[in-house]
C-alpha atoms as a PDB file:
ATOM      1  CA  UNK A   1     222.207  22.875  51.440  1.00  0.00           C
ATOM      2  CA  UNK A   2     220.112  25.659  52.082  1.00  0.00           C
ATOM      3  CA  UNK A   3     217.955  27.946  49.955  1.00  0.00           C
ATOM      4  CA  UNK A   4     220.878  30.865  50.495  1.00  0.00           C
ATOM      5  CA  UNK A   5     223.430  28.826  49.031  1.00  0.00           C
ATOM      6  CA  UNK A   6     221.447  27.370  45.954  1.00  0.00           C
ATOM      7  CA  UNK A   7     219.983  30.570  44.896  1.00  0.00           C
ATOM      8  CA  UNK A   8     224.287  31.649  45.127  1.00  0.00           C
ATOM      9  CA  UNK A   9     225.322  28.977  42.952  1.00  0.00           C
ATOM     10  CA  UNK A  10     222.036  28.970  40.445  1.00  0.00           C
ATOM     11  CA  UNK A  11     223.082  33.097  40.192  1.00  0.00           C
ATOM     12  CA  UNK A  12     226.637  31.574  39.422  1.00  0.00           C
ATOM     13  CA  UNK A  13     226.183  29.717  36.985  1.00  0.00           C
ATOM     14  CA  UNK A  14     223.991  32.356  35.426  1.00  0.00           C
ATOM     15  CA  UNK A  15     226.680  34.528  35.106  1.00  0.00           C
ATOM     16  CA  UNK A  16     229.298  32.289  33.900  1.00  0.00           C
ATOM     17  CA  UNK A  17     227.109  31.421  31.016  1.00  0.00           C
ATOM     18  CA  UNK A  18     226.693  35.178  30.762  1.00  0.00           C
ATOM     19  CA  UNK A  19     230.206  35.993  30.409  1.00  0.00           C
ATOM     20  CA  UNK A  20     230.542  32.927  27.958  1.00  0.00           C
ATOM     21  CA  UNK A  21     227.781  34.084  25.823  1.00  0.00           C
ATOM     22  CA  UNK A  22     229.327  37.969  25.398  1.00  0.00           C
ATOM     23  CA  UNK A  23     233.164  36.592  24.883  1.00  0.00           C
ATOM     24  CA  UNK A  24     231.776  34.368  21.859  1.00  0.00           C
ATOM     25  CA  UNK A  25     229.755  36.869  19.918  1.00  0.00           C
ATOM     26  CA  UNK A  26     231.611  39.939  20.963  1.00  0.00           C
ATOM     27  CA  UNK A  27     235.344  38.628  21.122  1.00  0.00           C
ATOM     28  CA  UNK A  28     237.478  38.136  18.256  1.00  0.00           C
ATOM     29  CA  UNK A  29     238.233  35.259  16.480  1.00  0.00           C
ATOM     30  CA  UNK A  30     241.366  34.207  14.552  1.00  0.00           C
ATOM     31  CA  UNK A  31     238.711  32.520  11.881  1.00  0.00           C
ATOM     32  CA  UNK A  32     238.512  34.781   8.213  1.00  0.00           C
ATOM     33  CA  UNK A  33     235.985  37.396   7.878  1.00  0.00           C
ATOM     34  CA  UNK A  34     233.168  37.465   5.507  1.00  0.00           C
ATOM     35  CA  UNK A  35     235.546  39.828   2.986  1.00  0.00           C
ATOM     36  CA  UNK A  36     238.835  37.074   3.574  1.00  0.00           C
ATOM     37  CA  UNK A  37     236.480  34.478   2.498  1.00  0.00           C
ATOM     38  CA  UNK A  38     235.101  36.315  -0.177  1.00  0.00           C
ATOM     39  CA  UNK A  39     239.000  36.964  -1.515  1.00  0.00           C
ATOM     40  CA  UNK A  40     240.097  33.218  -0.887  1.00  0.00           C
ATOM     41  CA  UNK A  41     236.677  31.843  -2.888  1.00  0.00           C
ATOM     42  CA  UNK A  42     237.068  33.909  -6.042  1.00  0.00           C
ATOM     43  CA  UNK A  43     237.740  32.229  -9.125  1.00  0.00           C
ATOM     44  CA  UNK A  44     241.020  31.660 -10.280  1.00  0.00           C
ATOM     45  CA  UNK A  45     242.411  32.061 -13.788  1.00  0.00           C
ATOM     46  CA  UNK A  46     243.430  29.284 -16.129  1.00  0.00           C
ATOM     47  CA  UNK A  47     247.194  30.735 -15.878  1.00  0.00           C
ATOM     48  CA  UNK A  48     246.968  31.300 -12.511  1.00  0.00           C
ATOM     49  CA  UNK A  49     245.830  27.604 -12.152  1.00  0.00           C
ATOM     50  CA  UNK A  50     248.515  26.712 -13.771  1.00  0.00           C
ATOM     51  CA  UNK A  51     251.016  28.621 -12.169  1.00  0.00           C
ATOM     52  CA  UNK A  52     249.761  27.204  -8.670  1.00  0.00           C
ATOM     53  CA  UNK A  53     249.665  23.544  -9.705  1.00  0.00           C
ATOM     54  CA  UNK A  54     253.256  23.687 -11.201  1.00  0.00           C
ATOM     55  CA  UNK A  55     254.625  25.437  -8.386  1.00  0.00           C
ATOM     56  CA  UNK A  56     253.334  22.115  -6.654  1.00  0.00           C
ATOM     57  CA  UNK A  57     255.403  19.787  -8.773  1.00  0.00           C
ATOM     58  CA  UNK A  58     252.673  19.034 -11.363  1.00  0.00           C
ATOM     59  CA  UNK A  59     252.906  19.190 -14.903  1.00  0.00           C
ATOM     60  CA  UNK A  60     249.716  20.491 -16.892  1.00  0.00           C
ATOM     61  CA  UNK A  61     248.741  19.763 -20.711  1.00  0.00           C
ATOM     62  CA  UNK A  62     246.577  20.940 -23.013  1.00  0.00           C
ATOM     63  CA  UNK A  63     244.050  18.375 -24.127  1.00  0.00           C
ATOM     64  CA  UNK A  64     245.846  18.822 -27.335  1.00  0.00           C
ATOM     65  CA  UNK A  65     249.084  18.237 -26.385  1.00  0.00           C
ATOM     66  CA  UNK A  66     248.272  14.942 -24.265  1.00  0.00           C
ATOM     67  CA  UNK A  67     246.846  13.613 -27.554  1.00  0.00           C
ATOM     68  CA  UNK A  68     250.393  14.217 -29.184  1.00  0.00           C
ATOM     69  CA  UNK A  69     252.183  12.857 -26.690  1.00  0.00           C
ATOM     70  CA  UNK A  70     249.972  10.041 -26.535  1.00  0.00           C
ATOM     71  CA  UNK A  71     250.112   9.371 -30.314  1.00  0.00           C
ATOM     72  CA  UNK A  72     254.043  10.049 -30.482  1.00  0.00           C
ATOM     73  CA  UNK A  73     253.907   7.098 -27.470  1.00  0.00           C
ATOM     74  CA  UNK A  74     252.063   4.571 -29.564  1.00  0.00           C
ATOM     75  CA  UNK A  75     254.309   5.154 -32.449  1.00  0.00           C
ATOM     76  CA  UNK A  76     257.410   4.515 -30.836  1.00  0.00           C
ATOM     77  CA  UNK A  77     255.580   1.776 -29.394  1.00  0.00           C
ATOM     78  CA  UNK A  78     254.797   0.158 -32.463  1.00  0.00           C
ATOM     79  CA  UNK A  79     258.436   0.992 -34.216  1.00  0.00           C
ATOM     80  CA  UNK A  80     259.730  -1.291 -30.989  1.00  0.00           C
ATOM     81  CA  UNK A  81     257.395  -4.023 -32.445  1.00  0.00           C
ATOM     82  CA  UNK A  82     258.399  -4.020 -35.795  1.00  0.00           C
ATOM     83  CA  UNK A  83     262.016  -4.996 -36.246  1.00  0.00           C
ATOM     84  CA  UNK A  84     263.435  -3.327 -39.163  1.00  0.00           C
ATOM     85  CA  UNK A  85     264.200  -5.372 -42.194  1.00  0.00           C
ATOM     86  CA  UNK A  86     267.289  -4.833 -44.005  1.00  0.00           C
ATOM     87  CA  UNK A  87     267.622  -6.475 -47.174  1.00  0.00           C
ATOM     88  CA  UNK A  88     271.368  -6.767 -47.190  1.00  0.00           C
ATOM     89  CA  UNK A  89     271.841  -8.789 -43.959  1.00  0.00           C
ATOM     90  CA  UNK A  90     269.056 -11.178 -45.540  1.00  0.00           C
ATOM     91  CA  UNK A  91     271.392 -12.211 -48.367  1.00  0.00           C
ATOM     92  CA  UNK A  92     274.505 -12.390 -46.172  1.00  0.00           C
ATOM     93  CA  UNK A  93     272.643 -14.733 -44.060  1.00  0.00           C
ATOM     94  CA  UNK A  94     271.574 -17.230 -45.497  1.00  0.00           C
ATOM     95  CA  UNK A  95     270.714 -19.610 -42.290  1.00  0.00           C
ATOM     96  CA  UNK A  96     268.318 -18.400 -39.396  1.00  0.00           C
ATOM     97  CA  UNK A  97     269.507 -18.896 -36.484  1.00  0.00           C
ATOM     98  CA  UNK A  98     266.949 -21.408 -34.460  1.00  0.00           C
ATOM     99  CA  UNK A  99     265.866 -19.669 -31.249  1.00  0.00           C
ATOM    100  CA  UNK A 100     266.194 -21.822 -28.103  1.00  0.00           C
ATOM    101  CA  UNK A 101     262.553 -20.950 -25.827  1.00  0.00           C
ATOM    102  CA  UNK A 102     263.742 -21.589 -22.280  1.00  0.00           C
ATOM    103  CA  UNK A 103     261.064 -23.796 -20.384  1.00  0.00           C
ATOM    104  CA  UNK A 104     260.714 -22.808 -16.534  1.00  0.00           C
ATOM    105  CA  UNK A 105     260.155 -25.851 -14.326  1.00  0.00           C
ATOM    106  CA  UNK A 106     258.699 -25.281 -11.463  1.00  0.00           C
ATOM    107  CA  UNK A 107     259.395 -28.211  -8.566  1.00  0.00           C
ATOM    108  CA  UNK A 108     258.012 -28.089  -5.376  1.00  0.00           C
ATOM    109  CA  UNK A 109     257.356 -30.480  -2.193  1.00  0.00           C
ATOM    110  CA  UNK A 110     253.406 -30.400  -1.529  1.00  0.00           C
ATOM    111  CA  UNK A 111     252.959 -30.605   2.096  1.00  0.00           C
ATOM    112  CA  UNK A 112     248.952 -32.072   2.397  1.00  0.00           C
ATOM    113  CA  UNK A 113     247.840 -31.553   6.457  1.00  0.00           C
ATOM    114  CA  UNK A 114     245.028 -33.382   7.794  1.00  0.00           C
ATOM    115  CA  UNK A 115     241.781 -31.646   7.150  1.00  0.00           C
ATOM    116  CA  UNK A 116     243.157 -30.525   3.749  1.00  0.00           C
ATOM    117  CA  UNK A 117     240.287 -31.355   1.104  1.00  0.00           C
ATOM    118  CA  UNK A 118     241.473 -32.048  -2.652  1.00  0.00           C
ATOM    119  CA  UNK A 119     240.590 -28.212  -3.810  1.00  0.00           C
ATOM    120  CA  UNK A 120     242.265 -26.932  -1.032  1.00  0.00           C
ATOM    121  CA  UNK A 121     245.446 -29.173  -2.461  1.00  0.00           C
ATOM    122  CA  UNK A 122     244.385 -27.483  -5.848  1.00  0.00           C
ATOM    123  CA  UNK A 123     244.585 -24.190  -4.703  1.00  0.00           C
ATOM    124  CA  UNK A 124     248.096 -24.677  -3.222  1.00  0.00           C
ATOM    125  CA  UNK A 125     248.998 -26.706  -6.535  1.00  0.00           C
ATOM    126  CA  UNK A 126     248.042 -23.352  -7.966  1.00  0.00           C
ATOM    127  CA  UNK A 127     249.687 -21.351  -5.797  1.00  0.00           C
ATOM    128  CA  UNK A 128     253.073 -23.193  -6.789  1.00  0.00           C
ATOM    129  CA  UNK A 129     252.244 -22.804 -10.273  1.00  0.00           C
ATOM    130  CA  UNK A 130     251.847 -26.454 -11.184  1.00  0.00           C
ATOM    131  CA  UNK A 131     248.378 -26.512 -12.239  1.00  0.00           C
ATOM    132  CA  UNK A 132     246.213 -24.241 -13.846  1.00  0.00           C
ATOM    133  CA  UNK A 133     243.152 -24.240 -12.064  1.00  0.00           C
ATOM    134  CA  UNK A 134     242.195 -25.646  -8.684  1.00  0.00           C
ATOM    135  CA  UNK A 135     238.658 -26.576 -10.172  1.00  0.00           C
ATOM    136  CA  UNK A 136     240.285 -28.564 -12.990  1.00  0.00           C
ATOM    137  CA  UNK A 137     242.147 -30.609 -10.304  1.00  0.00           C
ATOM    138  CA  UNK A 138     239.082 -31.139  -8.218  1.00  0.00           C
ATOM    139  CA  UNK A 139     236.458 -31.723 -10.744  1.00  0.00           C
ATOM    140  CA  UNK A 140     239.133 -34.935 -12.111  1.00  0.00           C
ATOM    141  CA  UNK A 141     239.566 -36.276  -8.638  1.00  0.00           C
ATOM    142  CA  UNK A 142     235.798 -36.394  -7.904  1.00  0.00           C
ATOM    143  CA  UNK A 143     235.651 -38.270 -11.202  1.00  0.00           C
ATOM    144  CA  UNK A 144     238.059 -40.879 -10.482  1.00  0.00           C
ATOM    145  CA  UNK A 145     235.993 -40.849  -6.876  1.00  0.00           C
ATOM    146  CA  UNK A 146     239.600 -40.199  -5.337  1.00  0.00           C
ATOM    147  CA  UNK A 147     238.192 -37.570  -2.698  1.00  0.00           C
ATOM    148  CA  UNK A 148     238.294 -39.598   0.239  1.00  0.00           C
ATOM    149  CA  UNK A 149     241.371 -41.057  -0.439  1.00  0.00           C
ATOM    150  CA  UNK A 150     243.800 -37.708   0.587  1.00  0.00           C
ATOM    151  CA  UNK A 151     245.859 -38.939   2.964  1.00  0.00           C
ATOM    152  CA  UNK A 152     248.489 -36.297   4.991  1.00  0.00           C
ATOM    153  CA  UNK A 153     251.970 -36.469   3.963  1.00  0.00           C
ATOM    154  CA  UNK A 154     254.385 -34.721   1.395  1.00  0.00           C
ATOM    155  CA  UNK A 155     255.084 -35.271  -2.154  1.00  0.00           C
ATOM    156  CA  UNK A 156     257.241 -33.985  -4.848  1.00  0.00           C
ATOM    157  CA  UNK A 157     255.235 -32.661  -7.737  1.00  0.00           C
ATOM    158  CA  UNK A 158     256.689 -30.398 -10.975  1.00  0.00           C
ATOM    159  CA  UNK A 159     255.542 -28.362 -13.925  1.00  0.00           C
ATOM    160  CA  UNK A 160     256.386 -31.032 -16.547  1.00  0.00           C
ATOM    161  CA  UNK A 161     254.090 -33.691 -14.811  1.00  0.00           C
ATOM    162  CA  UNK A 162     250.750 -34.283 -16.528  1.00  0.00           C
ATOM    163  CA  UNK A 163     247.606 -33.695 -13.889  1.00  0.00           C
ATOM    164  CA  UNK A 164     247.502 -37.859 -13.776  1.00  0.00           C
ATOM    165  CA  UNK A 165     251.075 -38.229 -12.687  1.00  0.00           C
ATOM    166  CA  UNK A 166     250.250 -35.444  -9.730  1.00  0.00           C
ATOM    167  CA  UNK A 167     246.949 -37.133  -8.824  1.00  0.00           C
ATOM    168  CA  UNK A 168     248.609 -40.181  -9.176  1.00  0.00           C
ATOM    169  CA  UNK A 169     251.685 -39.385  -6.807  1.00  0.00           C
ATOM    170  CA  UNK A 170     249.070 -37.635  -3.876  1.00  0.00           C
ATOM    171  CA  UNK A 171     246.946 -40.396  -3.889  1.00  0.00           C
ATOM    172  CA  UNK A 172     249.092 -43.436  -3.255  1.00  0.00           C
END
């Protein structure tokens, strides 16, 4: 390149940035002025607060009228507690009536992979909802020194079985 030709490109540029510089300070912009902004930041009234939110689907309470609602909740809350006692039905009655408490059962097949450690058979003992705790079922397996004995396999374990009868069907 020659000197010519860089002093034509350096004057080039110079000008480009010039025309830049004056079209974004002296253009005009589709951004607020400093009165739009000054109109969009004042302060709204309560009402007109109000009137916005609600427009928008939400519902707006006094702190005093949450309270009521909230106290006219509990109540009905508590009347759906307490059944009502009517004398008359107690003397025509004589004989309660014996409720029957259903007992869920749960029954599952416990698949135990090799690698599986005894809390990791907790856990999933857990997870089927025939144990409590996975810590309860490892802590009594460490006592009976039963750790190392996990073999892989699958067993049939249930909700009714004591934690003996499951230790004592996984470790055969």
């Amino acid at each position: 390149m020659t000197s010519k030709t860089m002093q034509s490109f350096a004057s080039g540029l110079l000008v480009a940035a010039g025309v830049c510089a004056a079209v974004y300070f002296f253009g005009t912009s589709d951004a607020p002025t400093t009165q739009a902004q000054a109109q969009v930041k004042e302060k709204m009234t309560a009402e007109e607060m109000i009137a916005s939110l609600g427009a928008d689907g939400f519902v707006i309470h006094t702190e005093e009228q949450w309270h009521e609602q909230v106290a006219a909740f509990q109540a009905e809350v508590e009347a759906a507690e307490q059944p009502e006692v009517v004398e008359e039905a107690k003397e025509e009655e004589p004989e309660k009536e014996q409720e029957v408490k259903e007992v869920i059962i749960y029954r599952t097949l416990l698949t135990v992979s090799p690698g599986m450690t005894s809390i990791d058979v907790g856990e999933a003992l857990v997870r089927a909802e025939i144990t409590d705790s996975a810590m309860t079922f490892f802590k009594e397996v460490e006592k009976r020194g039963l750790a190392n004995s996990l073999r892989p396999g699958t067993f049939e374990v249930d909700s009714e079985m004591s934690l003996d009868q499951v230790i004592s069907t996984i470790f055969k």
